[in-house]
Protein backbone atom coordinates (compact mmCIF):
# COMPACT_ATOMS: atom_id res chain seq x y z
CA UNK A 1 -15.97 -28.56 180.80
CA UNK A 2 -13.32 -25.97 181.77
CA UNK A 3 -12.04 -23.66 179.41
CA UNK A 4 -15.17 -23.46 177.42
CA UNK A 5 -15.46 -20.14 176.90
CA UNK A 6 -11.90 -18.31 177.53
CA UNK A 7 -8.52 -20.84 177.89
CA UNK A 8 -6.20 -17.29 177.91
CA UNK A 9 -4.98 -14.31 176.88
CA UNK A 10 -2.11 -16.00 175.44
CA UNK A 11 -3.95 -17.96 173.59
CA UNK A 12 -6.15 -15.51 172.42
CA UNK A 13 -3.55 -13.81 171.30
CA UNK A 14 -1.82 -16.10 169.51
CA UNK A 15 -5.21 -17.39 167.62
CA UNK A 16 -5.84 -13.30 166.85
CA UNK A 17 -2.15 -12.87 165.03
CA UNK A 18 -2.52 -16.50 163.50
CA UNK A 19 -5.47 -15.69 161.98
CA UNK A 20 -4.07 -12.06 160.61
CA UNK A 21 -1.07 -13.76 159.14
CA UNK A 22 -2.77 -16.49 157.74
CA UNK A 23 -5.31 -13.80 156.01
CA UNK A 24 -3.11 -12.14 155.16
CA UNK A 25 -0.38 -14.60 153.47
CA UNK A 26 -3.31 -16.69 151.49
CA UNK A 27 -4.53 -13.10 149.81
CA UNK A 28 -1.08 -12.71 148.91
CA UNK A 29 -0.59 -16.04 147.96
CA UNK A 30 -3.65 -16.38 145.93
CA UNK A 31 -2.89 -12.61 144.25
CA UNK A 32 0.14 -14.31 143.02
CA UNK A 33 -1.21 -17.26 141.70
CA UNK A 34 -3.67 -15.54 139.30
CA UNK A 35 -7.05 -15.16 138.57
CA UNK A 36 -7.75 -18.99 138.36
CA UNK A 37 -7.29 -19.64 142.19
CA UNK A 38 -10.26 -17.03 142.27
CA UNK A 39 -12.68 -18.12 139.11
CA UNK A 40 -15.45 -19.89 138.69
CA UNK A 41 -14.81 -23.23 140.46
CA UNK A 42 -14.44 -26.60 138.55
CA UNK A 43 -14.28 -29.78 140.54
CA UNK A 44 -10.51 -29.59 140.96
CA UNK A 45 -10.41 -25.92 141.88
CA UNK A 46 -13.00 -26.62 144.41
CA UNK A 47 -11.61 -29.52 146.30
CA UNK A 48 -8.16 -27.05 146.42
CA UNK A 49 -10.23 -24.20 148.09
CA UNK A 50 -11.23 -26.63 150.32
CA UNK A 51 -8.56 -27.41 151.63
CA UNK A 52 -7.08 -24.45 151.85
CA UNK A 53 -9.79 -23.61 154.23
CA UNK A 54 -8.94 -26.33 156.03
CA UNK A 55 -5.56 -26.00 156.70
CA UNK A 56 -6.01 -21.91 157.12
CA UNK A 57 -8.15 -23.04 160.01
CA UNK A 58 -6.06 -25.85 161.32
CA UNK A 59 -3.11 -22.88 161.01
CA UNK A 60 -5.13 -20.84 163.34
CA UNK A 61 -6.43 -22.50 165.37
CA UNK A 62 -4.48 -25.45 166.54
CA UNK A 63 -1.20 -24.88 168.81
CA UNK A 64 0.39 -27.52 166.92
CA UNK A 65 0.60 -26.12 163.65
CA UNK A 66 3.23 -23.67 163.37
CA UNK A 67 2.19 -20.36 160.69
CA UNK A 68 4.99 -21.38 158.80
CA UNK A 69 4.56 -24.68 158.20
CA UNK A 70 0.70 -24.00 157.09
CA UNK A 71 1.70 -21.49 154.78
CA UNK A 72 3.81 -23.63 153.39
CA UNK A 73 1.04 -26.53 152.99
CA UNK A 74 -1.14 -23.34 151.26
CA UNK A 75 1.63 -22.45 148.91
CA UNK A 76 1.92 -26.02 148.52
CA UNK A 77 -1.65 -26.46 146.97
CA UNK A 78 -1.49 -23.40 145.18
CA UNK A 79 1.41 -24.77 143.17
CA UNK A 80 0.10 -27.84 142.19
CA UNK A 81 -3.20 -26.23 141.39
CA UNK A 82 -0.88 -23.98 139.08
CA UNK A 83 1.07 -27.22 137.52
CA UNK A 84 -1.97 -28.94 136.96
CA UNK A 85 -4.23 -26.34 135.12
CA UNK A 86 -0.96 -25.31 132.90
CA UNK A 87 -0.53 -28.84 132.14
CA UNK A 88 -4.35 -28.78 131.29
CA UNK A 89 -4.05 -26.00 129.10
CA UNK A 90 -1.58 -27.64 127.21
CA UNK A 91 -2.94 -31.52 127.16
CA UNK A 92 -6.46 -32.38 125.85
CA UNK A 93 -6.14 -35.91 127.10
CA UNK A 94 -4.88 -34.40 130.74
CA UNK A 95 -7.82 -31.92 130.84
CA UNK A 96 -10.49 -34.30 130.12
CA UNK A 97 -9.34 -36.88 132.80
CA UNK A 98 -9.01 -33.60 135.35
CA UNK A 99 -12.07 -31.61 134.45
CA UNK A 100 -15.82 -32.85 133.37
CA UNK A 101 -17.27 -31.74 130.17
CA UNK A 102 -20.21 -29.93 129.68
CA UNK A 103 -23.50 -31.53 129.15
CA UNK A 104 -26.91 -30.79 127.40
CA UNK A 105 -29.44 -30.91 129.42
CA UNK A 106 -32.54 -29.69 127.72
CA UNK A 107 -32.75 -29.06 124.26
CA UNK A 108 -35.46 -28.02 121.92
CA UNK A 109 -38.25 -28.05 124.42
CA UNK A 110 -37.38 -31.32 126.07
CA UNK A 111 -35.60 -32.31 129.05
CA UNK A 112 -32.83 -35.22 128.32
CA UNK A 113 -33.68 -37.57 131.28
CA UNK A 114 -30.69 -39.65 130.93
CA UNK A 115 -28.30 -36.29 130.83
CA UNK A 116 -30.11 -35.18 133.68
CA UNK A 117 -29.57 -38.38 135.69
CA UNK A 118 -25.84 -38.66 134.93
CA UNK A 119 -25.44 -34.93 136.18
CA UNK A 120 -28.42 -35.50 139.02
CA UNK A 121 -30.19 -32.62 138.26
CA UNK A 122 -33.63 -32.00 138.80
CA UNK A 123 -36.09 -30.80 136.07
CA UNK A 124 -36.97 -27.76 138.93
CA UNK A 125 -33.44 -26.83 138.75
CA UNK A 126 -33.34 -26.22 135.04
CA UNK A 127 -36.28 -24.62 134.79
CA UNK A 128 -35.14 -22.52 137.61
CA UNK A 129 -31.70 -21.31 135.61
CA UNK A 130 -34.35 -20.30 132.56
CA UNK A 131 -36.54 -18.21 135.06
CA UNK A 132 -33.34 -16.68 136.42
CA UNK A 133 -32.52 -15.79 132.57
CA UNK A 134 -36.20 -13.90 132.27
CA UNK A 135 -37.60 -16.94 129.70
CA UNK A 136 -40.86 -18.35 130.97
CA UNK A 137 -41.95 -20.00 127.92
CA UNK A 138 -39.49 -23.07 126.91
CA UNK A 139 -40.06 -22.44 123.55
CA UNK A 140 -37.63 -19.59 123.47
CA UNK A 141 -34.85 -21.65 124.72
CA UNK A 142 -32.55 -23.38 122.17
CA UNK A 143 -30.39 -25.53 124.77
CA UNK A 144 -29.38 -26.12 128.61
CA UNK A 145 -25.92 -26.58 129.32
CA UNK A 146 -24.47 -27.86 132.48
CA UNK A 147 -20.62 -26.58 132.24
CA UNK A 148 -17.50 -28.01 133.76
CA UNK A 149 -17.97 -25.04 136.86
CA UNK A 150 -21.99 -26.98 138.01
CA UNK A 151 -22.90 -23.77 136.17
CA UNK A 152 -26.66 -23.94 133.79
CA UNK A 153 -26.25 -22.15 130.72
CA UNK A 154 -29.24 -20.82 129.21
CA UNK A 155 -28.97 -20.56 125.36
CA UNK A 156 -31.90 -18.32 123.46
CA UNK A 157 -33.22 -19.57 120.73
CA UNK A 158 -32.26 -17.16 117.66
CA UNK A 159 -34.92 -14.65 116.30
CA UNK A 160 -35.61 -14.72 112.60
CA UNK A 161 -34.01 -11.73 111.90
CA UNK A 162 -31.00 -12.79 113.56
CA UNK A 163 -29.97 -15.70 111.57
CA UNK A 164 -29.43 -14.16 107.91
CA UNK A 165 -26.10 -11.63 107.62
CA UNK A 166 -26.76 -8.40 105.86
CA UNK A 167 -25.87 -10.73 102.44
CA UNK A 168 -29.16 -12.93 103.34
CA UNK A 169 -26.74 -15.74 104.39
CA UNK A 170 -28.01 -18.40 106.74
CA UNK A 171 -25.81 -17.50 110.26
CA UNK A 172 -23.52 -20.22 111.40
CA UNK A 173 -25.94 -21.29 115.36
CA UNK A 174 -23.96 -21.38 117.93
CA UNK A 175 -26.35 -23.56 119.68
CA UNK A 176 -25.43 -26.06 116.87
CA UNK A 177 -21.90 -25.31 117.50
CA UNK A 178 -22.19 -26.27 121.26
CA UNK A 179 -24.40 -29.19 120.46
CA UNK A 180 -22.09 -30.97 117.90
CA UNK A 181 -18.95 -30.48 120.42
CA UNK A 182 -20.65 -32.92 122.69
């Protein structure tokens, strides 16, 4: 039970610059990499923050793992999260065995049970993304979407007036747009 509270100095110290350097070097790092090591998190860009947590603790706190090496573990991670979102960018087939798709989860006034399963969402969290998007009357929504980032999308449903152009022309929906894609 020794040592519980206070080991050393020395090791305080050397927990205190680790954990400056390590700040320090994964804002850098992740500055460099781009706004995607930052954005809304997908599965895969989750599971990499993760671990980067992981090791940046590991880094400072355990004697055993020099700054170096965890930095390069960090830098590591960041790369391959770097390889495999270009490579998703530029492969369909890649992307869709990385990321998941988006799903409809309520559309036209009804809740699609079997969507909802698959995702294992609740009908109380739905209805709590259309509060948080001011609707309290399902009628006004057109369509739920759960997106690749766990993220509910709320879609209106269009006012009259806003589905004929100034010609009179019916307006492509993008509701319909989003719904055929799936």
């Amino acid at each position: 039970m020794e040592n519980i509270f206070f080991n050393s100095w020395q090791t305080l110290a050397r927990i205190v610059i680790s954990a400056v350097v390590v700040y320090i070097c994964i804002v850098l790092f992740h500055k460099v990499s781009g706004k995607r090591a930052n954005s809304q998190l997908n599965n895969f860009d989750w599971v990499v923050t993760v671990m980067i947590g992981s090791i940046g603790a590991s880094t400072i706190i355990l004697n055993n793992v020099p700054i170096i090496e965890g930095m390069a573990s960090i830098m590591t991670l960041l790369l391959l999260q770097y390889l495999v979102t270009k490579y998703s960018a530029i492969s369909p087939e890649f992307a869709s065995l990385i990321l998941s798709e988006p799903r409809v989860v309520f559309y036209e006034g009804q809740f699609l049970p079997e969507a909802m399963r698959k995702e294992r969402l609740t009908r109380q969290e739905i209805e709590c993304a259309i509060r948080a998007e001011g609707i309290h009357n399902f009628d006004e929504v057109a369509a739920v979407v759960f997106e690749s980032d766990a993220k509910l999308t709320v879609m209106r449903k269009r006012q009259p007036e806003d589905r004929y152009d100034a010609e009179g022309n019916i307006k492509p929906s993008d509701t319909l747009q989003v719904i055929a894609s799936q």
